[in-house]
C-alpha atoms as a PDB file:
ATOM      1  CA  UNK A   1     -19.459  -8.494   1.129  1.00  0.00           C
ATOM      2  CA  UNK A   2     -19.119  -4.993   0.062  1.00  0.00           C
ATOM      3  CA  UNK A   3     -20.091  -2.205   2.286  1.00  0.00           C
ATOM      4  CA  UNK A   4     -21.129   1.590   1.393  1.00  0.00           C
ATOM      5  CA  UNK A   5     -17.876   2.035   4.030  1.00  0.00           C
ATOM      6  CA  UNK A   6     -15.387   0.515   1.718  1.00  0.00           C
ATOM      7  CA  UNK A   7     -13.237   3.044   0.168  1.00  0.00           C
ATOM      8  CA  UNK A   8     -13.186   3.684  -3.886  1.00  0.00           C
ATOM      9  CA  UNK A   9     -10.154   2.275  -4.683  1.00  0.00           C
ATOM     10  CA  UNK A  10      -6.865   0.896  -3.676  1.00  0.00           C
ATOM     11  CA  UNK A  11      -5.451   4.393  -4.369  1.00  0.00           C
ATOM     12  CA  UNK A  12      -8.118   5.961  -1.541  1.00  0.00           C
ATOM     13  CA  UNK A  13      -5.766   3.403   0.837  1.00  0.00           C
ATOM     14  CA  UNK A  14      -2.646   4.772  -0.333  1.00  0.00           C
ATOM     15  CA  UNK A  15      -3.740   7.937   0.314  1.00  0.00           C
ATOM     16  CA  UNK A  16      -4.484   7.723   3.772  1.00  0.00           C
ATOM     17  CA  UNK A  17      -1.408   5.672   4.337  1.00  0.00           C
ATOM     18  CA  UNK A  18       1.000   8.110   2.390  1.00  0.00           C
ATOM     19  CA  UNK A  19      -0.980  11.198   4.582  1.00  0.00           C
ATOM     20  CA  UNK A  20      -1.168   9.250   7.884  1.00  0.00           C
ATOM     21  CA  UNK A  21       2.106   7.494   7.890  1.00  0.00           C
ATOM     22  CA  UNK A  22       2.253   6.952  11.727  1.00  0.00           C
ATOM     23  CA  UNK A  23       0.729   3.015  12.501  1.00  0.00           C
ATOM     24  CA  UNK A  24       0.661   1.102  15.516  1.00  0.00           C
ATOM     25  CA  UNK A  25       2.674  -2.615  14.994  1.00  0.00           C
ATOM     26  CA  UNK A  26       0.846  -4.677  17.045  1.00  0.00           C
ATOM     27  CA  UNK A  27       2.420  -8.126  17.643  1.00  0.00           C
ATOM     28  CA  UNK A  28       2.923 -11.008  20.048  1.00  0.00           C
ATOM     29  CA  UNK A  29       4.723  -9.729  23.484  1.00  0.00           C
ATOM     30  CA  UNK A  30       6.501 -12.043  25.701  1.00  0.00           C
ATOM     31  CA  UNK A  31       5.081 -14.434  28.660  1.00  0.00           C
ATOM     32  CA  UNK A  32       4.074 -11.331  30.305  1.00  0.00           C
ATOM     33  CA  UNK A  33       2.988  -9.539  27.744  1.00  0.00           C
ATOM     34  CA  UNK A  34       0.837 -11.206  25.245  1.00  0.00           C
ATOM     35  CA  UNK A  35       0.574  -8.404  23.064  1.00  0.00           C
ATOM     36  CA  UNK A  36       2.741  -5.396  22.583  1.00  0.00           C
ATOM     37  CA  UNK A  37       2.637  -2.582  20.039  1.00  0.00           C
ATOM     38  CA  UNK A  38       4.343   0.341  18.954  1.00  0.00           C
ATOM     39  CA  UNK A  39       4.002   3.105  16.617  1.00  0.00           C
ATOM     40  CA  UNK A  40       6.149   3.582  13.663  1.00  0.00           C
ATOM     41  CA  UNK A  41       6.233   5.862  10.986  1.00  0.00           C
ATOM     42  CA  UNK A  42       5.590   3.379   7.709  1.00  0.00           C
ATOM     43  CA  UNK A  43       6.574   4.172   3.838  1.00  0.00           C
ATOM     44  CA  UNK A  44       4.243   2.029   1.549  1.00  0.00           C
ATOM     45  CA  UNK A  45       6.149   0.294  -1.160  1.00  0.00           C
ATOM     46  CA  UNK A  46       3.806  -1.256  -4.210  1.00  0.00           C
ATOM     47  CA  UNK A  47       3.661  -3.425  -7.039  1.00  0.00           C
ATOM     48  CA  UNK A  48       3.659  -2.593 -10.816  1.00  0.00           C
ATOM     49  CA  UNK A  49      -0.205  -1.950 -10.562  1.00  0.00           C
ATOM     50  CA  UNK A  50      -0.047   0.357  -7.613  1.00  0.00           C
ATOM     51  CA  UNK A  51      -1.429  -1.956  -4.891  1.00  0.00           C
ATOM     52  CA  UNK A  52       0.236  -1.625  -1.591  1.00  0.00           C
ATOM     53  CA  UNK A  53       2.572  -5.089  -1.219  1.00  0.00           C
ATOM     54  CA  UNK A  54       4.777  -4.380   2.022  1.00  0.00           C
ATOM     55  CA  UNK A  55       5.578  -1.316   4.214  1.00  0.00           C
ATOM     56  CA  UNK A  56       9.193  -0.131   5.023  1.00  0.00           C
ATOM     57  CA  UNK A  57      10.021   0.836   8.519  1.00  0.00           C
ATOM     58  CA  UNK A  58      12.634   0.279  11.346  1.00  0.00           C
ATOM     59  CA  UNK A  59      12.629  -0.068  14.888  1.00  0.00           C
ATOM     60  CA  UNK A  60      15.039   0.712  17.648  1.00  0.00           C
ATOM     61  CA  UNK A  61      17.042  -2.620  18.540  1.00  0.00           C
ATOM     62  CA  UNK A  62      16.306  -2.116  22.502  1.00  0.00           C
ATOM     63  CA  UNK A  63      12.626  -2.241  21.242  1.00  0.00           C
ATOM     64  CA  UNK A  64      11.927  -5.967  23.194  1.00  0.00           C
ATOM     65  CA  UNK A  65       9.324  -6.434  20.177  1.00  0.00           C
ATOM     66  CA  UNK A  66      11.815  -7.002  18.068  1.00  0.00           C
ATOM     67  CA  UNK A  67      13.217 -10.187  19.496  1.00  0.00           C
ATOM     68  CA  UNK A  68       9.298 -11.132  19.975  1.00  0.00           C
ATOM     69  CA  UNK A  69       8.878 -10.349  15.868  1.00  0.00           C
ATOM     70  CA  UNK A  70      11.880 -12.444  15.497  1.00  0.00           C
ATOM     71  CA  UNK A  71      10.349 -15.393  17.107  1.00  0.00           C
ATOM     72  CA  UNK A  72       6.953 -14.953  16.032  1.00  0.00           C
ATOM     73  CA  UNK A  73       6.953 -12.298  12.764  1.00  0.00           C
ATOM     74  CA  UNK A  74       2.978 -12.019  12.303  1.00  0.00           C
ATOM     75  CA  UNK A  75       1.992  -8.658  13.085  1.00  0.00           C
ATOM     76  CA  UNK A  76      -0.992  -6.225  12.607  1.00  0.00           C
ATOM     77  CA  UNK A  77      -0.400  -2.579  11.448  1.00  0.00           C
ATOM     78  CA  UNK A  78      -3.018   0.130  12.157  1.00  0.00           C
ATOM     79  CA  UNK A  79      -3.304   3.027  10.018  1.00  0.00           C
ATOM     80  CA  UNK A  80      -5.754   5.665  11.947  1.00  0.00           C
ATOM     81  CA  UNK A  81      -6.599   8.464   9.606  1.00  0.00           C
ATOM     82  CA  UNK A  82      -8.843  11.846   9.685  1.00  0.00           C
ATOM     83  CA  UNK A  83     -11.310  11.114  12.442  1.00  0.00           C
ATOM     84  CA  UNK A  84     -14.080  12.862  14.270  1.00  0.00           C
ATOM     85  CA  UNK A  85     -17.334  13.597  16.756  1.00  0.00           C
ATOM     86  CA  UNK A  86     -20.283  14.547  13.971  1.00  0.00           C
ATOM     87  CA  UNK A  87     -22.762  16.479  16.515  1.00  0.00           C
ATOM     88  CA  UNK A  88     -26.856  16.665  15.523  1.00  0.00           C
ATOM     89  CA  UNK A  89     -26.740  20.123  16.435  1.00  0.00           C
ATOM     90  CA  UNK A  90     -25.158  20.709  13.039  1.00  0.00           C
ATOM     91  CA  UNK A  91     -28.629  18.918  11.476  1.00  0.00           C
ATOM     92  CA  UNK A  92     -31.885  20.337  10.791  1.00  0.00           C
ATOM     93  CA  UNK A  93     -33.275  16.182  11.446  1.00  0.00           C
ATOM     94  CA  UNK A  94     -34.402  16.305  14.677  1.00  0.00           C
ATOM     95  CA  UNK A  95     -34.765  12.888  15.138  1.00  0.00           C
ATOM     96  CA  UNK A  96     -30.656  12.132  13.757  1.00  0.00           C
ATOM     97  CA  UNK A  97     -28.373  10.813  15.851  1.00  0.00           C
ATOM     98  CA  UNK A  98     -24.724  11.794  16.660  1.00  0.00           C
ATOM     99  CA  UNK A  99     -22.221   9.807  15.267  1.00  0.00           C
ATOM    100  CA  UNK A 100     -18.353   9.798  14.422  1.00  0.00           C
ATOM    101  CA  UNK A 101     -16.610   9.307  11.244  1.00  0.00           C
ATOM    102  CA  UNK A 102     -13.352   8.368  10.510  1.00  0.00           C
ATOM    103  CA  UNK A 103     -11.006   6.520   8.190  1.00  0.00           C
ATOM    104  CA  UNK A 104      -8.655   3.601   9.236  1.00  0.00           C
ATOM    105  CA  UNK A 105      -6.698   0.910   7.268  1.00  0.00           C
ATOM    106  CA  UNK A 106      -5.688  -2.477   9.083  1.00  0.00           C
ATOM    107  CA  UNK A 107      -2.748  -4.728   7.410  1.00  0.00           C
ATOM    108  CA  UNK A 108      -2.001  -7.945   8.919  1.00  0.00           C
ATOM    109  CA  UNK A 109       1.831  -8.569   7.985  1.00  0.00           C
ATOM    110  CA  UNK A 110       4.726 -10.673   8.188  1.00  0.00           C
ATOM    111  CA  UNK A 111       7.949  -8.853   9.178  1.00  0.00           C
ATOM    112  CA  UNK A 112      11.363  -9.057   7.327  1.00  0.00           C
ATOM    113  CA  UNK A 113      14.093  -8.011   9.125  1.00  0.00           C
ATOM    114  CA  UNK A 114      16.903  -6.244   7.197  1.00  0.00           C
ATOM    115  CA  UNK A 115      19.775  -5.250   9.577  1.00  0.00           C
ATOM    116  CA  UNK A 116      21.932  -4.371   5.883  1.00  0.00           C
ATOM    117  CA  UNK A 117      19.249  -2.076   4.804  1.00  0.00           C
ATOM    118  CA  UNK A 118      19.269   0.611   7.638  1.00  0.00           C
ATOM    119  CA  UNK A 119      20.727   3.128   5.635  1.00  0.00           C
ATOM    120  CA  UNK A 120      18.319   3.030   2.839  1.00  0.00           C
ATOM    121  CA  UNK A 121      15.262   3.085   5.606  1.00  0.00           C
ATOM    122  CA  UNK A 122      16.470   6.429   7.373  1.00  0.00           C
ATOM    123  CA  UNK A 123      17.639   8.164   3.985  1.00  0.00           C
ATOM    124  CA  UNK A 124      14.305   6.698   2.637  1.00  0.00           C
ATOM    125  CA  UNK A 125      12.209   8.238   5.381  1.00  0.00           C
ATOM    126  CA  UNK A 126      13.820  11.497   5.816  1.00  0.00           C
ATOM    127  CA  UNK A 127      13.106  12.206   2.243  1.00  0.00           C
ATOM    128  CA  UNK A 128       9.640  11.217   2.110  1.00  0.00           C
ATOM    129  CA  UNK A 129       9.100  13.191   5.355  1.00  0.00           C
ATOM    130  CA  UNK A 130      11.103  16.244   4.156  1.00  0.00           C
ATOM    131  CA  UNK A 131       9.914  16.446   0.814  1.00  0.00           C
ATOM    132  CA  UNK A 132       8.759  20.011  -0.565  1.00  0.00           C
ATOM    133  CA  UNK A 133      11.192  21.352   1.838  1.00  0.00           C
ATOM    134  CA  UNK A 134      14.230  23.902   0.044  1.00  0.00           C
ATOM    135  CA  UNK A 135      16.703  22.161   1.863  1.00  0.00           C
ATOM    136  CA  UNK A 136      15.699  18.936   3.289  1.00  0.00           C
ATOM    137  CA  UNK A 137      17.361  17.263   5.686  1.00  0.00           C
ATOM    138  CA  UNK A 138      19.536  14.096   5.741  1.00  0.00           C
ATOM    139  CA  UNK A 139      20.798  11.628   7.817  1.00  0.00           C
ATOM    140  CA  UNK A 140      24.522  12.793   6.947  1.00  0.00           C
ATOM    141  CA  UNK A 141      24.042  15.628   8.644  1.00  0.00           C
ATOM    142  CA  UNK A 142      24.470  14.506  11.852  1.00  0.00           C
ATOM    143  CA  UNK A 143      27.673  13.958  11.159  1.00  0.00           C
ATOM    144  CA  UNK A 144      30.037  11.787  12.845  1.00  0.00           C
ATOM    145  CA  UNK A 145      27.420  10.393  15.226  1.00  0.00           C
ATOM    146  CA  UNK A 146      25.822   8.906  12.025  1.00  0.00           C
ATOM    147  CA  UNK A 147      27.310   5.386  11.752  1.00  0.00           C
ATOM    148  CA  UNK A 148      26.839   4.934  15.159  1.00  0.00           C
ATOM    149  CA  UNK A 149      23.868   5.669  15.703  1.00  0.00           C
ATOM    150  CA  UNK A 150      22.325   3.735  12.525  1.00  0.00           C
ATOM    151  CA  UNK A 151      23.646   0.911  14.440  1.00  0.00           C
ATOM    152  CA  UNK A 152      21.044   1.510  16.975  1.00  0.00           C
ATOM    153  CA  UNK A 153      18.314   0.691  14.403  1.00  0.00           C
ATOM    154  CA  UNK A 154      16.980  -2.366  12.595  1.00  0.00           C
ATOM    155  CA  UNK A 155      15.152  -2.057   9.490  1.00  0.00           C
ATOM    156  CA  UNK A 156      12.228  -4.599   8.059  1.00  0.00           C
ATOM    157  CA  UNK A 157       9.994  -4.960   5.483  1.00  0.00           C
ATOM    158  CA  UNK A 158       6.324  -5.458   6.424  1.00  0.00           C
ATOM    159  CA  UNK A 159       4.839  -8.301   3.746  1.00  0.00           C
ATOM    160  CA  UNK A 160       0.794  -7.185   3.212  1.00  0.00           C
ATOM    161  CA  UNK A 161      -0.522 -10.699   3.584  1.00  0.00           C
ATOM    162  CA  UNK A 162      -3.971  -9.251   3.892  1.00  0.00           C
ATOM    163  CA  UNK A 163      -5.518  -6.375   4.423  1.00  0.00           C
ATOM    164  CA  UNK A 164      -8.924  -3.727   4.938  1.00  0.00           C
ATOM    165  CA  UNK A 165      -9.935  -0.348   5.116  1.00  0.00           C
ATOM    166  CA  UNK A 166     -13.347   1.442   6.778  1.00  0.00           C
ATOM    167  CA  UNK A 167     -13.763   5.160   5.426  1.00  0.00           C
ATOM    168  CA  UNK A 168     -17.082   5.990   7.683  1.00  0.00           C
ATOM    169  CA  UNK A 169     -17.314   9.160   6.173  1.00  0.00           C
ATOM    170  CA  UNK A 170     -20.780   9.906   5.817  1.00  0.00           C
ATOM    171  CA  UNK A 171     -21.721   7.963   2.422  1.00  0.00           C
ATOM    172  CA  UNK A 172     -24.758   6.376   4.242  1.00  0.00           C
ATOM    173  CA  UNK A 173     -25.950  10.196   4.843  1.00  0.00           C
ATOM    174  CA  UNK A 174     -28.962  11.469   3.356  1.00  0.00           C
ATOM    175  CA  UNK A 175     -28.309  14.596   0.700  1.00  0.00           C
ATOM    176  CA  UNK A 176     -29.233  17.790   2.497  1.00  0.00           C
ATOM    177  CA  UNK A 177     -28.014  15.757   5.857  1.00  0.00           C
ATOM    178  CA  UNK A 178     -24.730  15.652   4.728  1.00  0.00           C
ATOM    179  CA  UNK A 179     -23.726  19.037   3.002  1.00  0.00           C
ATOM    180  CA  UNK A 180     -25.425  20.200   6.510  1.00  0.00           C
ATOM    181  CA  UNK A 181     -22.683  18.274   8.169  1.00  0.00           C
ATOM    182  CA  UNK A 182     -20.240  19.272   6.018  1.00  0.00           C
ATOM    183  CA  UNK A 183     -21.055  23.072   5.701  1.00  0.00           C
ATOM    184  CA  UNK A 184     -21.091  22.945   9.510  1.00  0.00           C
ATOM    185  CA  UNK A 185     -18.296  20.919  10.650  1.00  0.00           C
ATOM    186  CA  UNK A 186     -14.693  22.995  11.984  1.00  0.00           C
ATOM    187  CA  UNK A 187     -12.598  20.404  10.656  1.00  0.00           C
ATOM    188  CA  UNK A 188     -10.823  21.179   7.487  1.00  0.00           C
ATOM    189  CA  UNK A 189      -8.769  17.503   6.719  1.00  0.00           C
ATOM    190  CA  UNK A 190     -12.339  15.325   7.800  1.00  0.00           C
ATOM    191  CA  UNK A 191     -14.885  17.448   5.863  1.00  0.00           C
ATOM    192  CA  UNK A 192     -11.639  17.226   2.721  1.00  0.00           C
ATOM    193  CA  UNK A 193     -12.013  13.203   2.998  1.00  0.00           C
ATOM    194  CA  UNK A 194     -15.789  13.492   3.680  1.00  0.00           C
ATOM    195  CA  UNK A 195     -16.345  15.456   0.411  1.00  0.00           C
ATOM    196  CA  UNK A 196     -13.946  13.079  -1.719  1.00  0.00           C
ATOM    197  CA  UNK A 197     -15.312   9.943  -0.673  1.00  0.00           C
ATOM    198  CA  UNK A 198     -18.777  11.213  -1.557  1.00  0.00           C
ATOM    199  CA  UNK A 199     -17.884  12.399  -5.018  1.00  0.00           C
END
């Protein structure tokens, strides 16, 4: 069933993903943990038609979730994007309620280990994460410590087996209710989403 909190397109969840690319891998712990998670900064990497297929990330060996992914490699990702308390004071309704929007994407995944691809995950992420900058930095520049310290790592591929996305972002508003929200509201990256999503 569709839902007026669905977002536009598969591009709207690349977006957030690509802007927001800090999510929590939540997976099965050990006997005395059933659950453990831990957050990761992910790169999407997509098919021909642009749809998100598997994200590309590493962990830190010590990480005991690793050894628990090994065993048991379904995991959920969480994506948590722009998010925020909408107060009724910025209303003229009297009788409207407070609420909070946000925008989230959820992947459940199957993880891929790929000790021989540590290399391309760090050089991968750095650029991504230093891109626009005049002189962006690389792993190489650590030097010496480099090789060593890549072995200290373990990259995977997260396989999208399914996933869903809520954007809450005030499409359910009434008109004037909404550019009152969004006229009144201090913050600049949730009003951005707010007004995209209701274009």
């Amino acid at each position: 069933m569709s839902s007026p909190f669905d977002p536009r397109s598969h591009a709207d969840v690349l977006a957030l993903v690509r802007a927001y690319p800090l999510a929590w891998v939540i997976g099965h712990g050990g006997a005395m943990e059933p659950l453990d998670a831990t957050p990761l900064p992910l790169l999407p990497e997509l098919d021909d038609g642009g749809r998100i297929v598997s994200f590309l990330g590493h962990f830190a060996r010590a990480n005991p979730q690793v050894d628990a992914l090994r065993a048991d490699p379904r995991a959920l990702l969480l994506f948590n994007g722009p998010d925020g308390y909408i107060p009724p004071r910025l209303v003229s309704n009297p009788r409207w309620g407070p609420t909070w929007n946000y925008a989230v994407a959820r992947f459940a995944v199957r993880i891929e280990f790929v000790p021989d691809e540590n290399a391309h995950a760090l050089k991968t992420l750095a650029a991504t994460l230093e891109a626009g900058n005049p002189e962006p930095w690389t792993p190489e520049r650590m030097g010496p410590d480099y090789p060593r310290k890549r072995q200290h790592i373990i990259a995977f591929h997260a396989h999208v087996e399914q996933a869903r996305a809520t954007f809450k972002l005030g499409q359910d508003e009434q008109p004037r209710t909404f550019h009152e929200i969004v006229a009144g509201m201090d913050d600049p990256a949730l009003r951005a989403w707010m007004v995209a999503q209701r274009d």
